[in-house]
C-alpha atoms as a PDB file:
ATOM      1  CA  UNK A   1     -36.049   8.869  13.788  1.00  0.00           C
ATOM      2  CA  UNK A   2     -32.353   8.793  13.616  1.00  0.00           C
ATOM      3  CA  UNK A   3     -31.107  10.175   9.840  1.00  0.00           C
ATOM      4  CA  UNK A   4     -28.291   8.107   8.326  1.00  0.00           C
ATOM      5  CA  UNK A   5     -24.703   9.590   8.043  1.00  0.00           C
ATOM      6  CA  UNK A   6     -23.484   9.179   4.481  1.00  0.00           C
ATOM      7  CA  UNK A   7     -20.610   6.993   5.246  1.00  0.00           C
ATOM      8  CA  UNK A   8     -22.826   4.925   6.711  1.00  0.00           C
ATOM      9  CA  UNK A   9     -24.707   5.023   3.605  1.00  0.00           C
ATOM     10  CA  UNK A  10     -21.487   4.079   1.696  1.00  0.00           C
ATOM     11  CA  UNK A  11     -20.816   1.202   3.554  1.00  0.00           C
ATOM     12  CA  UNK A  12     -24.453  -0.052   3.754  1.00  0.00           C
ATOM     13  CA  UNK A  13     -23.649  -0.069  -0.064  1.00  0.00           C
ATOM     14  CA  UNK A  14     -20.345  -1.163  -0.238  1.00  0.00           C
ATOM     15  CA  UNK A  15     -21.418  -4.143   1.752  1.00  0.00           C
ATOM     16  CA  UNK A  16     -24.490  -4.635  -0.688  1.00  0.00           C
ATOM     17  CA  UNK A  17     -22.521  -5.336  -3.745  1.00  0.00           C
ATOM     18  CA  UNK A  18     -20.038  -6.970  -2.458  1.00  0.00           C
ATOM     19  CA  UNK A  19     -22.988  -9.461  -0.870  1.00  0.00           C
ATOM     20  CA  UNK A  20     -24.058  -9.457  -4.593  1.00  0.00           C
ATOM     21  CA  UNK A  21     -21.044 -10.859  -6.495  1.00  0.00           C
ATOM     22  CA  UNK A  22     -20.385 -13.093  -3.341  1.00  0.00           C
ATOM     23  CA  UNK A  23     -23.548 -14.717  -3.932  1.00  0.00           C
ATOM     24  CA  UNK A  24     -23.211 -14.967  -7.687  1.00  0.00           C
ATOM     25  CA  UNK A  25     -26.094 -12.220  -8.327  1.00  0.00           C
ATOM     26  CA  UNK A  26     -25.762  -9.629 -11.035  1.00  0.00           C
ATOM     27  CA  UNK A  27     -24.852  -6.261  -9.863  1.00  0.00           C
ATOM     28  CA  UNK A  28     -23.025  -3.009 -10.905  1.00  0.00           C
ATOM     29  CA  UNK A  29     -19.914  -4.585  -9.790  1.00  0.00           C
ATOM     30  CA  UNK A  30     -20.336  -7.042 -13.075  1.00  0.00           C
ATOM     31  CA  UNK A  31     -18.405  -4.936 -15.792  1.00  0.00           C
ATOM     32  CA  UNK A  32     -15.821  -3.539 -13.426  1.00  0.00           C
ATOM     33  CA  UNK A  33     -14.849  -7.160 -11.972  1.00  0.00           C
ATOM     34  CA  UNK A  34     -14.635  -8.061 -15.593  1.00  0.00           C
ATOM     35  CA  UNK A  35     -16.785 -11.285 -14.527  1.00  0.00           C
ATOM     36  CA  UNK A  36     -16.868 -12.328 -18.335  1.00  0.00           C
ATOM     37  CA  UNK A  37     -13.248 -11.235 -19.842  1.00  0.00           C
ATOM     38  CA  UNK A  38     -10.627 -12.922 -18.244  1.00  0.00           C
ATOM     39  CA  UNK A  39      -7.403 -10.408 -18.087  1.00  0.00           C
ATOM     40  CA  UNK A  40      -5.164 -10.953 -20.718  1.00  0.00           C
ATOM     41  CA  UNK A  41      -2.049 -12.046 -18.732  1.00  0.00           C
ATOM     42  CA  UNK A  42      -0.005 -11.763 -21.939  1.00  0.00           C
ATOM     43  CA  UNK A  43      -0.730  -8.438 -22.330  1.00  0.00           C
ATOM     44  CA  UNK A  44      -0.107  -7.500 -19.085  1.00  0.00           C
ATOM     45  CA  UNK A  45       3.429  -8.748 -19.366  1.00  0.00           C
ATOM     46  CA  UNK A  46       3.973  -7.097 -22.380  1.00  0.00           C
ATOM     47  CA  UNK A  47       2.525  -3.729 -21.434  1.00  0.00           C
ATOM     48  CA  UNK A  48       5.160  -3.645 -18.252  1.00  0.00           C
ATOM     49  CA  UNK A  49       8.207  -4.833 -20.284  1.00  0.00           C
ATOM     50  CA  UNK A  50       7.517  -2.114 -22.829  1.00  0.00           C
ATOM     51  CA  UNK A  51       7.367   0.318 -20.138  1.00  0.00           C
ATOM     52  CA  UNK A  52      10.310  -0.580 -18.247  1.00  0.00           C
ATOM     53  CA  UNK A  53      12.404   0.167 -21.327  1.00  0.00           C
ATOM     54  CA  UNK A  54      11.641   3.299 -20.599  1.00  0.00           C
ATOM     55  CA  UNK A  55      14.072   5.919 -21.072  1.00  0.00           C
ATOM     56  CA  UNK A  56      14.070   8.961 -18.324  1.00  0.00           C
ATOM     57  CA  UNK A  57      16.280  12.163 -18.587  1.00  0.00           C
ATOM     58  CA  UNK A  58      18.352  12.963 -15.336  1.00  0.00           C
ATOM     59  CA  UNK A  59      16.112  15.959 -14.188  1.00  0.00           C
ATOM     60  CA  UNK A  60      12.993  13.652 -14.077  1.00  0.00           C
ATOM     61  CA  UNK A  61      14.939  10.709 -12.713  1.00  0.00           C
ATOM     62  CA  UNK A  62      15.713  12.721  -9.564  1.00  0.00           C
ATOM     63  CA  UNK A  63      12.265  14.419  -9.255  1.00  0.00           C
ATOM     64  CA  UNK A  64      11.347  10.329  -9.394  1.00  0.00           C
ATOM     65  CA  UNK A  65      13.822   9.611  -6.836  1.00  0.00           C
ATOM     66  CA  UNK A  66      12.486  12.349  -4.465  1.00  0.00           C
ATOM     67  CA  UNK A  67       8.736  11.402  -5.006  1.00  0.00           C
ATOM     68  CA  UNK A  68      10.043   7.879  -4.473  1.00  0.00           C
ATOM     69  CA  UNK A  69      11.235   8.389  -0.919  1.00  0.00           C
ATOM     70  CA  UNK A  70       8.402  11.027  -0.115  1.00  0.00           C
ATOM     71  CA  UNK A  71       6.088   7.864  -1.172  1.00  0.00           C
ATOM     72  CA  UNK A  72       7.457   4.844   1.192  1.00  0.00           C
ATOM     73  CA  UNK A  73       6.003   3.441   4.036  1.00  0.00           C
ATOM     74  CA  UNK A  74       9.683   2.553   6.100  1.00  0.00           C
ATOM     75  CA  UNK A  75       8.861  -0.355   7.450  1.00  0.00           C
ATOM     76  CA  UNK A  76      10.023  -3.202  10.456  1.00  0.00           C
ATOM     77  CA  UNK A  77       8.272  -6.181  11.054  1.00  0.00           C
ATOM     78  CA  UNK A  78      10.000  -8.387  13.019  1.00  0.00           C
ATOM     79  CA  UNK A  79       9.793 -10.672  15.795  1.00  0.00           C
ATOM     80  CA  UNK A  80      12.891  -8.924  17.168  1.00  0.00           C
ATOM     81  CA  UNK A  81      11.652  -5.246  16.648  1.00  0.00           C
ATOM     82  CA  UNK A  82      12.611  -3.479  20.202  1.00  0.00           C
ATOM     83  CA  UNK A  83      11.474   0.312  21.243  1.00  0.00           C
ATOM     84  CA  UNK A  84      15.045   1.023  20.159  1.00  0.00           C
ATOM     85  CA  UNK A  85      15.139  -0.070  16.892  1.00  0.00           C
ATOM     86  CA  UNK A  86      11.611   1.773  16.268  1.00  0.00           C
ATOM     87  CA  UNK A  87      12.954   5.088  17.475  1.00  0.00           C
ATOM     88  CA  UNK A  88      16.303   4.777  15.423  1.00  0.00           C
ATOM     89  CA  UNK A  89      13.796   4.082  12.247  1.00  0.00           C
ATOM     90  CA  UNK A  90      11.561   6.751  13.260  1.00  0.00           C
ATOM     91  CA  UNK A  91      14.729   9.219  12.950  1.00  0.00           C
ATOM     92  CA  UNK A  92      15.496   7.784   9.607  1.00  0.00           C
ATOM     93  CA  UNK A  93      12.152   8.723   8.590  1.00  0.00           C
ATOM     94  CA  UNK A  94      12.175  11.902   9.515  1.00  0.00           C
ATOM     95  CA  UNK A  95      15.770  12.912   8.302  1.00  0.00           C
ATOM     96  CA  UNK A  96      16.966  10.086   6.081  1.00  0.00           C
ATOM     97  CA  UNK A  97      20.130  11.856   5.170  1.00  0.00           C
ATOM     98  CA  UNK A  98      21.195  13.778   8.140  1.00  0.00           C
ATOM     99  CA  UNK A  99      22.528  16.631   7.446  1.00  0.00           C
ATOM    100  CA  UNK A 100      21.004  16.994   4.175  1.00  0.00           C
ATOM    101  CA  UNK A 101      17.708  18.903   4.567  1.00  0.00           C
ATOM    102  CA  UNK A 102      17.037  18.810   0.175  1.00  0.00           C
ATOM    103  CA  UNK A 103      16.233  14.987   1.503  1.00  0.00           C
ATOM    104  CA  UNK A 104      12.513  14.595   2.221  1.00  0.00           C
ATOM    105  CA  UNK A 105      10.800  12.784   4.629  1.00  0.00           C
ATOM    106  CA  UNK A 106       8.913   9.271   4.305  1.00  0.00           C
ATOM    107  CA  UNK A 107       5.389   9.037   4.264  1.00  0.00           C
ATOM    108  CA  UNK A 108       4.813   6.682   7.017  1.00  0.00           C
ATOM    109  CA  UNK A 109       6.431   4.029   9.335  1.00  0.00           C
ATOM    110  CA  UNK A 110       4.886   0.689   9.528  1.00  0.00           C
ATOM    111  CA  UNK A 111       5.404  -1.624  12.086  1.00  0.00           C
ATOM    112  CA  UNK A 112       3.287  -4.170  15.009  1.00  0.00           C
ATOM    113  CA  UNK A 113       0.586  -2.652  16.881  1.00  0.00           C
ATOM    114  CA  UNK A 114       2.082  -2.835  20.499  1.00  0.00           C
ATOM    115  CA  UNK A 115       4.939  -0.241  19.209  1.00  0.00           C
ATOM    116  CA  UNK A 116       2.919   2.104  17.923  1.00  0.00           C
ATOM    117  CA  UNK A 117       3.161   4.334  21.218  1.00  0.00           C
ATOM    118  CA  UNK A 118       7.120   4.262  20.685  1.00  0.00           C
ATOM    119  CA  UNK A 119       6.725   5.616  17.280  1.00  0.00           C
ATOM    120  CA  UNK A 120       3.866   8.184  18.126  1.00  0.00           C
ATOM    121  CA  UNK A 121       6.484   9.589  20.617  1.00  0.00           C
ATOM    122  CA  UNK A 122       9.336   9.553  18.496  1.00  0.00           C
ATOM    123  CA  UNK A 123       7.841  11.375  15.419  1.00  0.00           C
ATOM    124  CA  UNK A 124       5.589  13.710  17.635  1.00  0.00           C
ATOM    125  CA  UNK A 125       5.943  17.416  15.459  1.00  0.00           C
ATOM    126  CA  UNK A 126       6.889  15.426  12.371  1.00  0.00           C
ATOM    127  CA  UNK A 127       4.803  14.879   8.885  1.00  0.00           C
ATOM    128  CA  UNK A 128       6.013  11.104   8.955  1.00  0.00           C
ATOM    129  CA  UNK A 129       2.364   8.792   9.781  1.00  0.00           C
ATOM    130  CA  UNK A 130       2.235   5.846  11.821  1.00  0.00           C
ATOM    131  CA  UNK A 131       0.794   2.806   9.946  1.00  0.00           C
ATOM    132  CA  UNK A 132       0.560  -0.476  11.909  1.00  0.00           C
ATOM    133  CA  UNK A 133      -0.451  -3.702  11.008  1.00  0.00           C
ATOM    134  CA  UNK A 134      -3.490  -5.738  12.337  1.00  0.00           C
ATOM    135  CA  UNK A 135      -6.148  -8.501  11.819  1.00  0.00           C
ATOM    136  CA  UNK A 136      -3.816 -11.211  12.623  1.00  0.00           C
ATOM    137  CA  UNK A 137      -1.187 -10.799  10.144  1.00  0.00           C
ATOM    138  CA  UNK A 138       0.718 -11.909   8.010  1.00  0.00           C
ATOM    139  CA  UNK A 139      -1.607 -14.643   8.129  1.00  0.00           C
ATOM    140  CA  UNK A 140      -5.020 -12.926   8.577  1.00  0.00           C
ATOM    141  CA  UNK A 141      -6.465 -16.233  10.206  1.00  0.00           C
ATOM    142  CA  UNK A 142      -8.268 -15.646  13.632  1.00  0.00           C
ATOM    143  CA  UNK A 143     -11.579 -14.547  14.537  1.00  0.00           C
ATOM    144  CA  UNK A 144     -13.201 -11.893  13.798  1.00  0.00           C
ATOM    145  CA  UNK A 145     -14.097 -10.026  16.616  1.00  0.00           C
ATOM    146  CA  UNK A 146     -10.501 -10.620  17.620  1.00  0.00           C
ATOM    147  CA  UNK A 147      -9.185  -8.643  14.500  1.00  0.00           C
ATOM    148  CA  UNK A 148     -11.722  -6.139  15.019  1.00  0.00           C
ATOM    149  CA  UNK A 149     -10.782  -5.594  18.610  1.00  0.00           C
ATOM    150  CA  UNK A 150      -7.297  -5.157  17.565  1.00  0.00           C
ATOM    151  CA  UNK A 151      -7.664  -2.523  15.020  1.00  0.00           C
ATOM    152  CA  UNK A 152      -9.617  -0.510  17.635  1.00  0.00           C
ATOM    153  CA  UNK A 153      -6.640  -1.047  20.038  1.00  0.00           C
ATOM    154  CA  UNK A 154      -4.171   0.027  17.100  1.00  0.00           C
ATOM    155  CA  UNK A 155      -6.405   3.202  17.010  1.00  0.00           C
ATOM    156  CA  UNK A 156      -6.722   4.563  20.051  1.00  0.00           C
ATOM    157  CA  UNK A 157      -2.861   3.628  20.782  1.00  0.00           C
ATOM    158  CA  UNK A 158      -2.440   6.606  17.630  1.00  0.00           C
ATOM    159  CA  UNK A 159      -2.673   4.631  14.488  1.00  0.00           C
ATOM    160  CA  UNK A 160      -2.767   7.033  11.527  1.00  0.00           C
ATOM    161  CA  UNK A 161      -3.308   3.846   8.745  1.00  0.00           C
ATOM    162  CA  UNK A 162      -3.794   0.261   9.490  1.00  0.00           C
ATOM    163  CA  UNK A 163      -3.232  -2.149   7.071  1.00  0.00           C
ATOM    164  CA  UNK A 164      -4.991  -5.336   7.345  1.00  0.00           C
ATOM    165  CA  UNK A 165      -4.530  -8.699   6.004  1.00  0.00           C
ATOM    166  CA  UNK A 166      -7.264 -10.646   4.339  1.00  0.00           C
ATOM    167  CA  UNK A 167      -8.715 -13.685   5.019  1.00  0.00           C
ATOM    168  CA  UNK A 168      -7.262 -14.909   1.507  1.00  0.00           C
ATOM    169  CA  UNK A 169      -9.299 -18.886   1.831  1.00  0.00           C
ATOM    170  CA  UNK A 170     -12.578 -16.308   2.087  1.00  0.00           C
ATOM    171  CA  UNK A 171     -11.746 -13.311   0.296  1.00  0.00           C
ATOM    172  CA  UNK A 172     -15.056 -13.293  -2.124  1.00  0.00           C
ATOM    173  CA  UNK A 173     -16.698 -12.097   1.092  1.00  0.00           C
ATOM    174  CA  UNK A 174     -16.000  -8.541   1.755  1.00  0.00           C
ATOM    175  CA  UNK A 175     -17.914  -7.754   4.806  1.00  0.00           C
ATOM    176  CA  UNK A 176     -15.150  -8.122   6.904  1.00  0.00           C
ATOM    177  CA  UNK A 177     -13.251  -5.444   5.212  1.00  0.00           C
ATOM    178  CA  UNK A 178     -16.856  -3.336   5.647  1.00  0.00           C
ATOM    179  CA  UNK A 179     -16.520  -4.351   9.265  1.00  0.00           C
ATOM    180  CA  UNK A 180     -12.484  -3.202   9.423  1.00  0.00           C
ATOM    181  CA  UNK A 181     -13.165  -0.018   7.601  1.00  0.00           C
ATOM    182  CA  UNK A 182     -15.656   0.773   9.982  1.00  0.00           C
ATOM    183  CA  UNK A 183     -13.438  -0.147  13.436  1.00  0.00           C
ATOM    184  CA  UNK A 184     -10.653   2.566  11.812  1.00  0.00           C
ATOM    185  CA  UNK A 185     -12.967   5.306  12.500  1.00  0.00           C
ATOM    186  CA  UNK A 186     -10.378   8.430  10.866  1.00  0.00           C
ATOM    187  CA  UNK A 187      -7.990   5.966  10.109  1.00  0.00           C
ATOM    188  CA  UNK A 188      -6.972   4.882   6.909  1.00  0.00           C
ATOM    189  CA  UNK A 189      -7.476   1.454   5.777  1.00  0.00           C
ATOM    190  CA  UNK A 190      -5.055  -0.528   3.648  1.00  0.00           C
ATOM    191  CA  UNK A 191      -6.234  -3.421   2.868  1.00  0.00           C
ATOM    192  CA  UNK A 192      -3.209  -6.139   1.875  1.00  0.00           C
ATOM    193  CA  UNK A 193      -4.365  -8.711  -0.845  1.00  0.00           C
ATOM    194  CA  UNK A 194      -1.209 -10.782  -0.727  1.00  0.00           C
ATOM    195  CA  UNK A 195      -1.493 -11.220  -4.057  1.00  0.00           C
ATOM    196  CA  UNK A 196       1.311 -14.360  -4.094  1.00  0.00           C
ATOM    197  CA  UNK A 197      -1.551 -16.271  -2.816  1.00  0.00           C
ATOM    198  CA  UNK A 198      -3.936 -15.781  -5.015  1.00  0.00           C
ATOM    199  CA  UNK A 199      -3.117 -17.728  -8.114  1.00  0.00           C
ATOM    200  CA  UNK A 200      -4.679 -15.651 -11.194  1.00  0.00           C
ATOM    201  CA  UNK A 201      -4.904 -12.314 -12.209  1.00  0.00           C
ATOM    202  CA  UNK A 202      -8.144 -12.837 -12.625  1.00  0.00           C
ATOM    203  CA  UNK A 203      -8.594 -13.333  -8.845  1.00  0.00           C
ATOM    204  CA  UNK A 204      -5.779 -10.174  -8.052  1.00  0.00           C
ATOM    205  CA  UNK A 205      -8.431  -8.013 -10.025  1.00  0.00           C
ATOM    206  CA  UNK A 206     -11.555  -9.371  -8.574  1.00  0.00           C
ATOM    207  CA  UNK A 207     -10.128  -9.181  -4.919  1.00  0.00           C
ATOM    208  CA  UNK A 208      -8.875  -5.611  -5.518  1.00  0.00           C
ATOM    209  CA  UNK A 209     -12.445  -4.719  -6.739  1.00  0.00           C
ATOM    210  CA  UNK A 210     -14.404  -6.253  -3.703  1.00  0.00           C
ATOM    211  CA  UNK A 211     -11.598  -4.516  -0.908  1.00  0.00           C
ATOM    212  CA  UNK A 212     -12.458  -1.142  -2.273  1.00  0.00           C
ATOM    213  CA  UNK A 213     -15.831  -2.209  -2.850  1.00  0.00           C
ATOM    214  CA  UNK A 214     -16.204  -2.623   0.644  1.00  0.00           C
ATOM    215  CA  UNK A 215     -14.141   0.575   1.612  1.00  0.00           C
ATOM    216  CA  UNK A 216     -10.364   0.354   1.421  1.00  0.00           C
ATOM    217  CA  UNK A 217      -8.427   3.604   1.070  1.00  0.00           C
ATOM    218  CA  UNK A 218      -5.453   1.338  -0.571  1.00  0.00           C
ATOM    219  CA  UNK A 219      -5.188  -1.897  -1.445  1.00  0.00           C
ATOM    220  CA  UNK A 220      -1.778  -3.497  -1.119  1.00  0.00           C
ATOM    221  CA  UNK A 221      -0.192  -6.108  -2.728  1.00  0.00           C
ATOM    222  CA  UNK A 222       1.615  -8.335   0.287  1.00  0.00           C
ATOM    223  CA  UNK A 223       2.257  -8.696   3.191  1.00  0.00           C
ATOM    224  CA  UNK A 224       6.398  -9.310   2.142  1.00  0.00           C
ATOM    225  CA  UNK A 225       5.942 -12.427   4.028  1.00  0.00           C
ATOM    226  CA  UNK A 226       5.043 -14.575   1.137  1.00  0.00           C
ATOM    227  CA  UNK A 227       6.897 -15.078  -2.247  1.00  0.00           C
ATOM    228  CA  UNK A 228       6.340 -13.568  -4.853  1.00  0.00           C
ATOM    229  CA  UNK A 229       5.285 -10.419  -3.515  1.00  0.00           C
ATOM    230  CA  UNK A 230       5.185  -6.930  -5.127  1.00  0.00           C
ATOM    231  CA  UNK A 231       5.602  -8.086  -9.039  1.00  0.00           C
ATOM    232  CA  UNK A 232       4.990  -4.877 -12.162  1.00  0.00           C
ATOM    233  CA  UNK A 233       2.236  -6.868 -13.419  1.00  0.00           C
ATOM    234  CA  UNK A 234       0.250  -7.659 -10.458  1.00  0.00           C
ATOM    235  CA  UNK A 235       0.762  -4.191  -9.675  1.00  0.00           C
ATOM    236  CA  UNK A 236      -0.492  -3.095 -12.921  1.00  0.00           C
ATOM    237  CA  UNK A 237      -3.396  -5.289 -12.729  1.00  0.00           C
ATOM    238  CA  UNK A 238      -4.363  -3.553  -9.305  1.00  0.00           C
ATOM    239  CA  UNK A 239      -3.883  -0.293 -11.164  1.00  0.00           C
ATOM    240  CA  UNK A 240      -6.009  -0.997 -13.817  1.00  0.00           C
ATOM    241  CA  UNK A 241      -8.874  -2.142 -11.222  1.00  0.00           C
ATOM    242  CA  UNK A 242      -8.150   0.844  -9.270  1.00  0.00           C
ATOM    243  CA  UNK A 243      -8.684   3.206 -12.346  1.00  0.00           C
ATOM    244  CA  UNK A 244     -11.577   1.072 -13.970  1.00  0.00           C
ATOM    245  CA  UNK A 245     -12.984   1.486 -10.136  1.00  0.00           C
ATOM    246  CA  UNK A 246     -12.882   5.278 -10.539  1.00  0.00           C
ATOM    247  CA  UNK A 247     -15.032   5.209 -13.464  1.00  0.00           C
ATOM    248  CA  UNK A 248     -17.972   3.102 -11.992  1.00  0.00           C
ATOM    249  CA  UNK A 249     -17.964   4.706  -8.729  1.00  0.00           C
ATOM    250  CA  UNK A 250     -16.674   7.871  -8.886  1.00  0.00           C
ATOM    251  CA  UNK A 251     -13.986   6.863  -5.634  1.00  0.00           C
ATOM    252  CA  UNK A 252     -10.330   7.334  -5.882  1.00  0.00           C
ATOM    253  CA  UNK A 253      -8.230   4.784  -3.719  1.00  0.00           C
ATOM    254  CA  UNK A 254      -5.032   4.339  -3.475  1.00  0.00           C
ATOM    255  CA  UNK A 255      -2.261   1.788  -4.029  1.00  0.00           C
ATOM    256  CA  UNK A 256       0.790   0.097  -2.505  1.00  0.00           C
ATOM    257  CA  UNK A 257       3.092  -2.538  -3.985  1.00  0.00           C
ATOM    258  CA  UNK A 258       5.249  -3.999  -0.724  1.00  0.00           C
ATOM    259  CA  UNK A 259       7.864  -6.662  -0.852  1.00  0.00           C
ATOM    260  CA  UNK A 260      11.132  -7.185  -2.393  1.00  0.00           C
ATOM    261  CA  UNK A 261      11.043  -3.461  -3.923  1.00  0.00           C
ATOM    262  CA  UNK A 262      14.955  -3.266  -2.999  1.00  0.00           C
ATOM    263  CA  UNK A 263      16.287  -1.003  -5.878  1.00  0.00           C
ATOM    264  CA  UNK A 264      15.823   2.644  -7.148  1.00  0.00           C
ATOM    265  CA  UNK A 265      15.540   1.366 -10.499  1.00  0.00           C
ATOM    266  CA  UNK A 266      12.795  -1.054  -9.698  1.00  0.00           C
ATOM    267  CA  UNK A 267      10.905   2.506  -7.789  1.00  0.00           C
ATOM    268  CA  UNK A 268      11.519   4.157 -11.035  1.00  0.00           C
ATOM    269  CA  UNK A 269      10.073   1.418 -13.350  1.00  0.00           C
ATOM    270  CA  UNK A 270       7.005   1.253 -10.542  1.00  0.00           C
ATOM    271  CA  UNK A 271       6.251   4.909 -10.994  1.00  0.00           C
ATOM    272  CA  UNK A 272       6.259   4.740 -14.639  1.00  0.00           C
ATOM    273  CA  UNK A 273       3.549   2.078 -14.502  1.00  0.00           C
ATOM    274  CA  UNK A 274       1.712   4.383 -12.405  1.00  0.00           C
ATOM    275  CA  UNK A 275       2.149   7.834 -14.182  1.00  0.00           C
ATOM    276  CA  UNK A 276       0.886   5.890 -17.515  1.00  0.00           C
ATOM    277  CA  UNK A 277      -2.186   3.986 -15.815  1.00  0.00           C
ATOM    278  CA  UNK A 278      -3.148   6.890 -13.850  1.00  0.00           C
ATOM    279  CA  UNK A 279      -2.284   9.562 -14.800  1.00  0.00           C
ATOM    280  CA  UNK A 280      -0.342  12.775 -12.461  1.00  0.00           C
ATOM    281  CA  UNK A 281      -3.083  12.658 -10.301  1.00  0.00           C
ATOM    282  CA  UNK A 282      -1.671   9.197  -8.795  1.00  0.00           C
ATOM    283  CA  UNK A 283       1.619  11.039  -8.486  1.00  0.00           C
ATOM    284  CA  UNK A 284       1.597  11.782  -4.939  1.00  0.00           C
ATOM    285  CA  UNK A 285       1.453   9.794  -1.424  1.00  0.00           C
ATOM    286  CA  UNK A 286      -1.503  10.520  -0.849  1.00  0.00           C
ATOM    287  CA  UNK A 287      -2.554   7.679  -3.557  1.00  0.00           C
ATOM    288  CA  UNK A 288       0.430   5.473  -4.199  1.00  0.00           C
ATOM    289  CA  UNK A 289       3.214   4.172  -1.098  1.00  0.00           C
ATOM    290  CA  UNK A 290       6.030   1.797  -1.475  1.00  0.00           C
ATOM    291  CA  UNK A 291       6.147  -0.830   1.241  1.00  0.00           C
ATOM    292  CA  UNK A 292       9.979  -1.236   1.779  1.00  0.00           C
ATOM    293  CA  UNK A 293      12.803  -1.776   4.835  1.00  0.00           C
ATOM    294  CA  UNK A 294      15.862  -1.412   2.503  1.00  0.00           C
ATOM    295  CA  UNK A 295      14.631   0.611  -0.420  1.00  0.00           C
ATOM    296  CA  UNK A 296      15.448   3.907   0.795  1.00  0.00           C
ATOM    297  CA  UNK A 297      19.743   3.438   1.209  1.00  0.00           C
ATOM    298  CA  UNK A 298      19.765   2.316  -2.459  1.00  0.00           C
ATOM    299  CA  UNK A 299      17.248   5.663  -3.566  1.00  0.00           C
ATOM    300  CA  UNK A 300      19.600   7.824  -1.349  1.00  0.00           C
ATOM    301  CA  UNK A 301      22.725   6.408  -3.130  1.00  0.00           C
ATOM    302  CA  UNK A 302      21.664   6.917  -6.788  1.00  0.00           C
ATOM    303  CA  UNK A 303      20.647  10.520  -5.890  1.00  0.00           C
ATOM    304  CA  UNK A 304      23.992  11.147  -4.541  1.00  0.00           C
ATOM    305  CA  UNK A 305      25.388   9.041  -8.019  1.00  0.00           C
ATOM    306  CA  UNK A 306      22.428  11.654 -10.257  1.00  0.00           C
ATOM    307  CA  UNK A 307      24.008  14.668  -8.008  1.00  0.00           C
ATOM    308  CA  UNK A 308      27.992  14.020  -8.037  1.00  0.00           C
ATOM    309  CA  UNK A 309      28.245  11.826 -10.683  1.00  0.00           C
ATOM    310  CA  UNK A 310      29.871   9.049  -7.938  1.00  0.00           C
ATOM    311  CA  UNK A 311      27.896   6.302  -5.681  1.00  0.00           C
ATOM    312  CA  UNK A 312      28.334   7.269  -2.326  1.00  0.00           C
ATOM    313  CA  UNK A 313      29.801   4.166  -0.401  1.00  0.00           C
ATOM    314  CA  UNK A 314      26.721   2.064   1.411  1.00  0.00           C
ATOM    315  CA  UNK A 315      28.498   2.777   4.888  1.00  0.00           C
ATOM    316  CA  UNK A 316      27.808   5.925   4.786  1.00  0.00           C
ATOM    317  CA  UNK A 317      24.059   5.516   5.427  1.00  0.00           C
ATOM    318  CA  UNK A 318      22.432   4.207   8.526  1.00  0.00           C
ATOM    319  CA  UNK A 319      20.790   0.625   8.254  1.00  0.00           C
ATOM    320  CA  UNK A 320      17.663   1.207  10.321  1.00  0.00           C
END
């Protein structure tokens, strides 16, 4: 008789509670889904408005800076994205200030599945990931075995992370994110909530719950297709999940706000959430991304403003 791997064990569970606050049952998921206590969107607000008044001496705010770029996911997707314009972003993750080696690289590119060979190639010898998108997105409305098939295809073509979309109209059931997690094989899964669509907290908390339930390595706010996307307090809602998660289960996952992050100072005020949520632990990109395409010029230029004391002029940087 065959003897079960534990991660097939995991997701034999995973798929067992989820089933279980799907279908209304009591389950350890109860307290951690907060099934009773509605989150207190008032205090939510207030917690990240106190926090972004946050004052931040010069030495951290460029550590922050750094951590910030070392953290984001550079990402293109477009209708219009050519092998050309994913090879000129690949070299912007790699080097994002040429000629300035202090300048780290970015965690990961992100981009459509049929380019993922072009950016394989073009970061080969590189610490920069490729993360591609999949399971019909931004949408997340086909069939299954369709999304399935294409994460596979994402994989083998060199995927280091996919990040899938939801089904939002059926997100109570999780065993399609079970069934995801399990077509990644080594990959990573990211599992995007697009939390603009969702309404409530209360339903940003209870989907963030059931995708790592069910195995995400991340959750993600949005897709950046849909307004509002990456907002402090959903984020910090997603935190809180994510660290009331930890306790019940013992599993660390990670997170990712993406959409309309544009600014340094909005990075900043996004790691501060984290650092006082979670802790240093969190601190690293391993655990926490930024989903951004313009982010990174606007980082580079207020390093350059923390180093000389001058903004650098925006033509000086590249724009993929």
């Amino acid at each position: 008789m065959a003897v079960r791997q534990p991660d097939t064990i995991s997701r034999e569970r995973a798929s067992e509670l989820v089933r279980a606050w799907a279908g209304g049952r009591p389950g350890p998921l109860g307290s951690v889904l907060g099934r009773h206590t509605a989150v207190d969107q008032v205090g939510v607000e207030l917690r990240v408005e106190t926090l972004k008044r946050r004052s931040i001496k010069k030495a951290s705010k460029v550590w922050a800076l750094d951590l910030a770029i070392r953290m984001m996911d550079l990402t293109t997707l477009e209708g219009r994205d050519t092998p050309g314009k994913i090879r000129a972003l690949c070299a912007k993750a790699i080097h994002p200030q040429p000629g300035d080696p202090s300048i780290p690289s970015v965690a990961a590119v992100c981009l459509y599945p049929t380019l993922i060979p072009e950016a394989k190639d073009a970061l080969r010898g590189s610490t920069v990931k490729v993360a591609s998108v999949a399971t019909a997105f931004p949408s997340g409305q086909t069939f299954r075995d369709i999304k399935v098939a294409e994460v596979k295809e994402a994989v083998a073509a060199g995927a280091d992370e996919i990040d899938m979309v939801i089904d939002r109209g059926a997100f109570l059931s999780g065993d399609e994110v079970v069934e995801i997690k399990d077509a990644c094989a080594d990959a990573h899964l990211k599992v995007i909530l697009e939390t603009g669509e969702l309404g409530t907290f209360d339903q940003v908390r209870r989907a963030s719950i059931l995708a790592m339930a069910a195995g995400a390595d991340f959750i993600k706010t949005s897709t950046g297709k849909v307004q509002p996307a990456a907002t402090l307090p959903v984020t910090l809602v997603m935190l809180e999940a994510i660290r009331d998660f930890e306790k019940a289960t013992g599993r660390a996952v990670g997170m990712k706000p993406a959409g309309g992050i544009r600014t340094a100072k909005e990075a900043v005020q996004y790691l501060v959430v984290l650092y006082e949520t979670l802790g240093p632990r969190w601190m690293t990109p391993d655990r926490f991304r930024f989903g951004a395409s313009t982010l990174l010029n606007d980082v580079l230029m207020q390093i350059e403003k923390e180093r000389t004391g001058r903004y650098q002029d925006p033509d000086h940087f590249t724009i993929d």
